[in-house]
N, C-alpha and C. Protein backbone atom coordinates (compact mmCIF):
# COMPACT_ATOMS: atom_id res chain seq x y z
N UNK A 1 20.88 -40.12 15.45
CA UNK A 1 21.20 -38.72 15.56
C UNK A 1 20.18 -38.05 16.47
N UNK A 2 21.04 -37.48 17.55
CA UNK A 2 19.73 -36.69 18.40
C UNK A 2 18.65 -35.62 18.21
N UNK A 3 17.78 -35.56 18.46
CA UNK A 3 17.11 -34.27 18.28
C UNK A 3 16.54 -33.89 19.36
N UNK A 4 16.14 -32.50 19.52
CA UNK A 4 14.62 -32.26 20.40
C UNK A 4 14.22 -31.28 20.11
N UNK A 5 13.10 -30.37 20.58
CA UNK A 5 12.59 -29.47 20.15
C UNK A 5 12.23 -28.15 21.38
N UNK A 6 12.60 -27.54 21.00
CA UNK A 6 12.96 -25.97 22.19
C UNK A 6 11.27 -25.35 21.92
N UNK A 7 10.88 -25.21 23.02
CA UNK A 7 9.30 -24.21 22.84
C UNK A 7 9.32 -23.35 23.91
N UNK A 8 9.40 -21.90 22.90
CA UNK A 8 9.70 -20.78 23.70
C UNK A 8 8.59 -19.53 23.42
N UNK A 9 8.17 -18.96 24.55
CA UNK A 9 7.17 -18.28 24.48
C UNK A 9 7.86 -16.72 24.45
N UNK A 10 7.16 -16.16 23.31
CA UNK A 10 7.22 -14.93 23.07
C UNK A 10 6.27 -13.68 23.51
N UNK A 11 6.64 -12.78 23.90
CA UNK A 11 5.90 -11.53 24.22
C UNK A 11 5.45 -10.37 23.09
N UNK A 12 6.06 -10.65 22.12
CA UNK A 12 5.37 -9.51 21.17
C UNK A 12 7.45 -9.39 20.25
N UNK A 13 7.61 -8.52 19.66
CA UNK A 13 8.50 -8.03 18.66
C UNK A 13 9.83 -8.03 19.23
N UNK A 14 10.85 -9.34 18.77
CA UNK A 14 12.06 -8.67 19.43
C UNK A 14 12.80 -10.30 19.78
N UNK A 15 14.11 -10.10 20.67
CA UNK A 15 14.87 -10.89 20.25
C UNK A 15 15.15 -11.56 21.83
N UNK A 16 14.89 -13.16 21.46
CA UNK A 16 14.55 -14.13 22.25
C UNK A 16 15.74 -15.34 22.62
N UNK A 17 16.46 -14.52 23.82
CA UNK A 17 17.91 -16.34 23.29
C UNK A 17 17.67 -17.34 24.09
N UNK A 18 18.31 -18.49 23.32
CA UNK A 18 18.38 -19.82 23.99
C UNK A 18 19.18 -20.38 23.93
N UNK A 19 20.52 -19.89 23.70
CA UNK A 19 21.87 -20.72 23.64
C UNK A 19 21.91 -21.74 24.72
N UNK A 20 21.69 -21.29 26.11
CA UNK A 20 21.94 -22.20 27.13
C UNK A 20 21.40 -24.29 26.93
N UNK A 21 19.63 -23.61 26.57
CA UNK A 21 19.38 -24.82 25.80
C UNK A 21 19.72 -25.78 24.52
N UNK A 22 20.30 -24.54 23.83
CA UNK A 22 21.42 -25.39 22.73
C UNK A 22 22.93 -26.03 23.32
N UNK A 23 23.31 -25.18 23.93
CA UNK A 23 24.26 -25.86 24.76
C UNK A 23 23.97 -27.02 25.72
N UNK A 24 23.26 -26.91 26.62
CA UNK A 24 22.38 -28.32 27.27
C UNK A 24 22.47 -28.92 26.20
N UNK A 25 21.59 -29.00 25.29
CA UNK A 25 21.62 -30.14 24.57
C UNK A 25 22.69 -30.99 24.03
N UNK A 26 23.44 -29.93 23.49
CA UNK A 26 24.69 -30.99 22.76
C UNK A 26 25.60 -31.19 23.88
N UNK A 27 25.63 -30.78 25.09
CA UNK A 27 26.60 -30.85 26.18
C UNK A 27 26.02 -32.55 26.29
N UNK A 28 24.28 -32.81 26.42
CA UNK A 28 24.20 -34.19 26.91
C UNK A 28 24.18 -34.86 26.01
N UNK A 29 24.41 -34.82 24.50
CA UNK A 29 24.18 -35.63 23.48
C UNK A 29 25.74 -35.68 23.00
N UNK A 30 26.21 -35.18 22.80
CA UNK A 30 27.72 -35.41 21.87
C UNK A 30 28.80 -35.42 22.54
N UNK A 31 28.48 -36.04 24.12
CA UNK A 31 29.34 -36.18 24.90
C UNK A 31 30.97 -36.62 23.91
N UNK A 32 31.24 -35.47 24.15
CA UNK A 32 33.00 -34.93 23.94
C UNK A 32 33.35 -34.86 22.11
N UNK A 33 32.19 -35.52 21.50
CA UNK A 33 32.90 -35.51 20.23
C UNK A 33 32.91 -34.46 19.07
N UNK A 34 32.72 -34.23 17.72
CA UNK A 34 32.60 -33.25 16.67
C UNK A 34 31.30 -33.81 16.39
N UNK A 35 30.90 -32.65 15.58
CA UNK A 35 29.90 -33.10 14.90
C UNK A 35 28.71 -31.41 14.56
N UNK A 36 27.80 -31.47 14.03
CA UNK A 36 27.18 -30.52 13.91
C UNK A 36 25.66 -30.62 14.29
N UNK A 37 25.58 -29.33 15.23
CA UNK A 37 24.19 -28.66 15.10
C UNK A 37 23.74 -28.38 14.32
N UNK A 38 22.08 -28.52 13.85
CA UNK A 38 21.61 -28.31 13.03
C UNK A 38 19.98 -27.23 13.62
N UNK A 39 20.19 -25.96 13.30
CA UNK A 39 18.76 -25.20 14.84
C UNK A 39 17.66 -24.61 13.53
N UNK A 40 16.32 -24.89 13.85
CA UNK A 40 15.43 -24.83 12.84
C UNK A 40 14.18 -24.44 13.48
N UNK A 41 13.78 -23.01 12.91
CA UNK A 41 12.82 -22.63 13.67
C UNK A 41 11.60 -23.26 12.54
N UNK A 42 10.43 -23.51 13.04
CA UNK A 42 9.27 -24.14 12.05
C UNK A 42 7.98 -23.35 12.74
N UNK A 43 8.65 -22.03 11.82
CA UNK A 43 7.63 -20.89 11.68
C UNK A 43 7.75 -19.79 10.60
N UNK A 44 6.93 -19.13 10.10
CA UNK A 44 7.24 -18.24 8.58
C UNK A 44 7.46 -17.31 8.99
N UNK A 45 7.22 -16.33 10.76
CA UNK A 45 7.03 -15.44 10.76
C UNK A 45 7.59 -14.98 11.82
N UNK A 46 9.02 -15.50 12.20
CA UNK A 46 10.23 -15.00 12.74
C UNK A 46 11.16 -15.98 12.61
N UNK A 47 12.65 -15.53 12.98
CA UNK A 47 13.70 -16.16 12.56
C UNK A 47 14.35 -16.49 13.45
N UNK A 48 15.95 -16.40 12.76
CA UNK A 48 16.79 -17.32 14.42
C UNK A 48 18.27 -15.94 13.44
N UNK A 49 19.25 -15.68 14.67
CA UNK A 49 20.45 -15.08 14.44
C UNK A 49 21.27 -15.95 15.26
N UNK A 50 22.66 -15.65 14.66
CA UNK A 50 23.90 -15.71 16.08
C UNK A 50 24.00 -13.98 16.07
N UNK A 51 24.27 -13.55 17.37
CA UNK A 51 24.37 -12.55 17.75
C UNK A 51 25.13 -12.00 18.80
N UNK A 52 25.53 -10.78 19.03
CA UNK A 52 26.27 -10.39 20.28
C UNK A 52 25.56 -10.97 21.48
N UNK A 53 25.51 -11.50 22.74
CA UNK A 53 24.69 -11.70 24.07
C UNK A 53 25.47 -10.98 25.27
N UNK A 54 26.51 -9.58 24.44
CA UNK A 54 26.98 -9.33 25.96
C UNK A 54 26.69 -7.82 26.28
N UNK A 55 25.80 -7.16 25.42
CA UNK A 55 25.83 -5.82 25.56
C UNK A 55 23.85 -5.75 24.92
N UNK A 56 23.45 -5.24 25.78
CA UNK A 56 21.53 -5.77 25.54
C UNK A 56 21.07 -4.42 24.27
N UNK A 57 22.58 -3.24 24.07
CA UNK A 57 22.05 -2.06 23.28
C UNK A 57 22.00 -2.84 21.85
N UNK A 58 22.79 -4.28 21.70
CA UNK A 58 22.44 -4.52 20.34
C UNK A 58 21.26 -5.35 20.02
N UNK A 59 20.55 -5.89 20.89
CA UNK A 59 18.98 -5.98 20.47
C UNK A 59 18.34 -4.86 20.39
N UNK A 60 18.65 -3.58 21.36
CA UNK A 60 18.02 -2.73 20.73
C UNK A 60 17.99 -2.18 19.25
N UNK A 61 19.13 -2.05 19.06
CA UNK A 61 19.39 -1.16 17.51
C UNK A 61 18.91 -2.54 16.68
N UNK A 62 19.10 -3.57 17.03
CA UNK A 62 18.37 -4.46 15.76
C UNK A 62 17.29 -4.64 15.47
N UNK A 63 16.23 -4.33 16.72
CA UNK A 63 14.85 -4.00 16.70
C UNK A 63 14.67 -2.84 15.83
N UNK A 64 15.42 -1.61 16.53
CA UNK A 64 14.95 -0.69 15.50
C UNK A 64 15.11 -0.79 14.42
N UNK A 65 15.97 -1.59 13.86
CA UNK A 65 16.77 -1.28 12.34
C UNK A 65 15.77 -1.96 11.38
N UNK A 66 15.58 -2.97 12.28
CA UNK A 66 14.40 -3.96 11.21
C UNK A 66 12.95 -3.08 11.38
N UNK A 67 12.11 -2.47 12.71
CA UNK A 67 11.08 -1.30 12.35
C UNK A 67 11.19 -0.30 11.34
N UNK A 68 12.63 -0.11 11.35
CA UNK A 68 13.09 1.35 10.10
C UNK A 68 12.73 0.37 8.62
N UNK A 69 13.51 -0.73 8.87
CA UNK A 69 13.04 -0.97 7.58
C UNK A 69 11.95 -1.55 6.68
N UNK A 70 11.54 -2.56 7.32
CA UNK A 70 10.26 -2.94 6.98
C UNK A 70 8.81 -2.43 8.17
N UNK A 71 8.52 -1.47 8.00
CA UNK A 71 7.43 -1.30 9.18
C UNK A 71 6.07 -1.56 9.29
N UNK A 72 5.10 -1.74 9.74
CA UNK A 72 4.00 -2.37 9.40
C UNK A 72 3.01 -2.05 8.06
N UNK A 73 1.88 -3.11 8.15
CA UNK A 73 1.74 -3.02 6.19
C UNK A 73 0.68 -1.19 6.47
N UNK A 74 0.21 -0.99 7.92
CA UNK A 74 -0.17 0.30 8.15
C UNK A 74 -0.08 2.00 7.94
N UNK A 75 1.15 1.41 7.96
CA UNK A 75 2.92 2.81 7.83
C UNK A 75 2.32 3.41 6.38
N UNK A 76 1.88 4.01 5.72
CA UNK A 76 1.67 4.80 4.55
C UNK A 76 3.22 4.45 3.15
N UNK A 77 4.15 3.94 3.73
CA UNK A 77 5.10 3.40 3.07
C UNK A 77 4.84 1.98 2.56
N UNK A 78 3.91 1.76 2.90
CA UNK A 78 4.32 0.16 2.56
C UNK A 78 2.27 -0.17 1.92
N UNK A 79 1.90 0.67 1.77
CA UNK A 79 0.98 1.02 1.29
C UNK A 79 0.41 -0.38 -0.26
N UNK A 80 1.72 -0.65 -0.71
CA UNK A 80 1.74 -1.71 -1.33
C UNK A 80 1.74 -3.64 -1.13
N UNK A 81 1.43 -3.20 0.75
CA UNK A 81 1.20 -4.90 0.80
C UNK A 81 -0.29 -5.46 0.33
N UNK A 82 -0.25 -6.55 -0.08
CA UNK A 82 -1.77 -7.07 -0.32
C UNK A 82 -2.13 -7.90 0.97
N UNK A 83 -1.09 -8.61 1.14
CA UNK A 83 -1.30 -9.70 2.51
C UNK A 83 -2.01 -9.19 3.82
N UNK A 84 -2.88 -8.34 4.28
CA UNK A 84 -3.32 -7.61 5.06
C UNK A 84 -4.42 -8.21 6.00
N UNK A 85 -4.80 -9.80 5.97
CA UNK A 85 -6.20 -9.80 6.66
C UNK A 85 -5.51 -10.93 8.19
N UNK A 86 -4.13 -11.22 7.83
CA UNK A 86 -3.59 -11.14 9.69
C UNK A 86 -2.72 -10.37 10.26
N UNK A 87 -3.53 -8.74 9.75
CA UNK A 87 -3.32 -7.82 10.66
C UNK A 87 -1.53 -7.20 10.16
N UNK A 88 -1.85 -5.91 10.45
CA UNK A 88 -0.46 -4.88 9.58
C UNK A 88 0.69 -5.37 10.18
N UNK A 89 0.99 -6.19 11.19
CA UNK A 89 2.17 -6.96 11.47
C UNK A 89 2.41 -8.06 10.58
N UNK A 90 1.65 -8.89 9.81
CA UNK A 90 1.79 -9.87 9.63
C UNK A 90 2.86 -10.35 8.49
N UNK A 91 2.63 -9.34 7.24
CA UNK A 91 3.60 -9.53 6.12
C UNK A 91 4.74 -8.94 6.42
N UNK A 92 4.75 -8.11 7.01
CA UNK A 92 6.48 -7.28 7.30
C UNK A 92 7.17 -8.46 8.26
N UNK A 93 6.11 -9.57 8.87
CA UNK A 93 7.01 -10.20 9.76
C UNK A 93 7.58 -11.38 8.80
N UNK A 94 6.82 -11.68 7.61
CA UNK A 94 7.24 -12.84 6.70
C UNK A 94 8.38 -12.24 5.64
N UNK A 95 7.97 -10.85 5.87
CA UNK A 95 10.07 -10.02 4.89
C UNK A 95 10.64 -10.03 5.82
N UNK A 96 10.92 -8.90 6.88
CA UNK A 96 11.84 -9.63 7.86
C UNK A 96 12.24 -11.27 7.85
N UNK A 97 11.97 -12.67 8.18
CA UNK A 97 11.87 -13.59 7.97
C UNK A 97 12.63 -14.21 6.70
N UNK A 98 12.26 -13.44 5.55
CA UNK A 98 12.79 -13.61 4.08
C UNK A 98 14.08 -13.29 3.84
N UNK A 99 14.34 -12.18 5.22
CA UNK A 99 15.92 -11.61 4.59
C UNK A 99 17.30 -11.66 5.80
N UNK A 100 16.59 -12.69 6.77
CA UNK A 100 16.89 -13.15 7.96
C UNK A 100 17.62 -14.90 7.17
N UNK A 101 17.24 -15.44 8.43
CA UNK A 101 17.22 -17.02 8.46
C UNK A 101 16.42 -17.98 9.15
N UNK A 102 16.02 -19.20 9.18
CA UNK A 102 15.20 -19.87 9.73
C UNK A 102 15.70 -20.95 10.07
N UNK A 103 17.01 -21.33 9.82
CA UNK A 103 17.90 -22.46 9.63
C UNK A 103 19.14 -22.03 10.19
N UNK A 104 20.14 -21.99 11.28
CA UNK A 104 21.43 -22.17 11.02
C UNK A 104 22.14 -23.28 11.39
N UNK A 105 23.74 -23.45 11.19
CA UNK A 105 24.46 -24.81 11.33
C UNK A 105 25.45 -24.23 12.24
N UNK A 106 25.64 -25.00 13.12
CA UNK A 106 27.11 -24.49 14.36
C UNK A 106 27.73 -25.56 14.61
N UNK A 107 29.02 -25.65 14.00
CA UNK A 107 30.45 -27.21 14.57
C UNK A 107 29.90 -26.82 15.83
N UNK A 108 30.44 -28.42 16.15
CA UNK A 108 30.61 -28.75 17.60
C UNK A 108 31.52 -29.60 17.84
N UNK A 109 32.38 -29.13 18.66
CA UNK A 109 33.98 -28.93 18.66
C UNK A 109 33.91 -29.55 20.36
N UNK A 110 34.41 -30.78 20.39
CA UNK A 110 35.23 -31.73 21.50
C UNK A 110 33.91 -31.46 22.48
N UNK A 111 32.45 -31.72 21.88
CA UNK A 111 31.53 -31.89 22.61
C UNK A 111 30.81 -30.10 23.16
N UNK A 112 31.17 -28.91 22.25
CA UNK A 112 30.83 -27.84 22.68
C UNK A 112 30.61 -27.23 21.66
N UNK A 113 29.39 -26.31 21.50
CA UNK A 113 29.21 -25.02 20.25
C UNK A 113 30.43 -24.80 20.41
N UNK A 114 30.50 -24.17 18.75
CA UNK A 114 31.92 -23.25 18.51
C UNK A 114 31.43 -21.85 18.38
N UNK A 115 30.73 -21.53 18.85
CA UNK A 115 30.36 -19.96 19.10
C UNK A 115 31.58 -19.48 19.75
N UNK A 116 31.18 -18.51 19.21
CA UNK A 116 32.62 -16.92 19.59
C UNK A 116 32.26 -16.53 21.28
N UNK A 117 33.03 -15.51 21.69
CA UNK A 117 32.98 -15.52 23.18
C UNK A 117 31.84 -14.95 23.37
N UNK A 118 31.29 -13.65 22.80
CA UNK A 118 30.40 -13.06 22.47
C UNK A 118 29.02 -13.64 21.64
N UNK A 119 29.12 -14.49 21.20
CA UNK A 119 27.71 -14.77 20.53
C UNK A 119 26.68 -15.74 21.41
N UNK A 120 25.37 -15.73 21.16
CA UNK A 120 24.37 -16.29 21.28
C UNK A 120 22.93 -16.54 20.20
N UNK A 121 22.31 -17.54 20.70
CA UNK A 121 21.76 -18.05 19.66
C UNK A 121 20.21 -17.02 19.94
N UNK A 122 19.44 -17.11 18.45
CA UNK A 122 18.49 -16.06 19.38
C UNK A 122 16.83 -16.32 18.44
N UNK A 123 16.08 -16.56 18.67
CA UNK A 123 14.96 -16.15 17.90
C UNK A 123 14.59 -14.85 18.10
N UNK A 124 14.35 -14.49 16.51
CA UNK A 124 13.73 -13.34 16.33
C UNK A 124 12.49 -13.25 16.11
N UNK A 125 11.66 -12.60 17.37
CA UNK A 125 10.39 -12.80 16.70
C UNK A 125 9.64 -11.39 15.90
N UNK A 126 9.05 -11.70 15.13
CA UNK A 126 8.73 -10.40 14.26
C UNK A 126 6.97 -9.94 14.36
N UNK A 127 6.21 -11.00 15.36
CA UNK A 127 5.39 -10.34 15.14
C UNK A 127 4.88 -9.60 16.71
N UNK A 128 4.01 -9.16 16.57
CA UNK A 128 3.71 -8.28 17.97
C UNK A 128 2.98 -9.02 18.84
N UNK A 129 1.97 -9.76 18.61
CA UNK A 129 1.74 -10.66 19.44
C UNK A 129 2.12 -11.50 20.50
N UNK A 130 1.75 -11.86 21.85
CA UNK A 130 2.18 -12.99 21.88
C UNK A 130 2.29 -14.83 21.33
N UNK A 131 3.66 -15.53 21.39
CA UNK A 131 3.50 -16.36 19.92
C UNK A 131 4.70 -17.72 20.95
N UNK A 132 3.91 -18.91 20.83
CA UNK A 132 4.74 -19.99 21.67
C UNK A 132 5.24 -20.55 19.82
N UNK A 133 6.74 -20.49 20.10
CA UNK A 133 7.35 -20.85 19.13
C UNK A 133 8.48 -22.15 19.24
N UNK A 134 8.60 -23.01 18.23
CA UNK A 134 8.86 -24.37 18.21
C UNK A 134 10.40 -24.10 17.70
N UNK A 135 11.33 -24.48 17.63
CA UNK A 135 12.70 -24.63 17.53
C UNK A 135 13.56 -25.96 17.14
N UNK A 136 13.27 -26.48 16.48
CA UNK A 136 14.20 -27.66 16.48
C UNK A 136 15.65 -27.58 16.25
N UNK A 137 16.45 -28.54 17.02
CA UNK A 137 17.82 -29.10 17.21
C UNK A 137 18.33 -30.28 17.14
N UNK A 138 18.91 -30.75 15.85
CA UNK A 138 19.29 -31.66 15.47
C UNK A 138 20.48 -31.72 15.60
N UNK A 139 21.64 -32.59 16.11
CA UNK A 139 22.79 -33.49 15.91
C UNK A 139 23.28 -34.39 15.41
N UNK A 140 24.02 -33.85 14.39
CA UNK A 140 24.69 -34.80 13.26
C UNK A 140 26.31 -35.25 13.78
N UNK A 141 26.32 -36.55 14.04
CA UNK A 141 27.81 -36.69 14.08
C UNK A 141 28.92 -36.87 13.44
């Protein structure tokens, strides 16, 4: 069963795609048949979506939506984190993370994602920093 591993460098808060490389991949590995992707980010402190990739206002509003809701442990709202000594980004990026995913599964249909016309694959990264992040992609036939 194939694998490899996607390493993608991040700029700070916000949403990162790589479908093309998920597609590469199973385009050269599952030449024509079924079978499933398996995409696994191996990090606590951002995630992975399928998402719209054809209109860029919905990374915006998803950025904001996740700042509205969990905002740093700084924000006078959240006044109740303890986790505080890697910095007021750090625990809001492991809830974000918690209520996200880190794992998803996509058929692969006569050698192709079955993504919708509109979707793409995406890491989310949650913290502000810059952050080189690891991805794995497994193929199950």
């Amino acid at each position: 069963m194939p694998q490899t591993i996607i390493t993608l460098s991040t700029r700070g808060q916000g949403l990162y795609e790589f479908t093309e490389q998920a597609v590469q991949f199973v385009r050269t590995t599952a030449a024509g048949g079924e079978g499933l992707l398996t995409v696994f980010v191996r990090h606590t402190s951002c995630s992975l979506l399928i998402q719209e990739n054809a209109d860029p206002d919905v990374k915006t509003d998803l950025n904001a939506f996740f700042r509205r809701l969990v905002p740093p442990s700084s924000d006078p709202a959240m006044h109740w984190i303890v986790h505080t000594t890697e910095g007021p980004d750090d625990m809001p990026a492991h809830i974000k993370a918690a209520l996200t995913q880190v794992s998803i599964g996509i058929p692969v249909m006569n050698g192709r994602l079955a993504l919708g016309t509109w979707q793409g694959l995406y890491l989310f990264e949650h913290r502000d920093r810059p952050h080189r992040r690891e991805i794995v992609l497994h193929l199950s036939a």
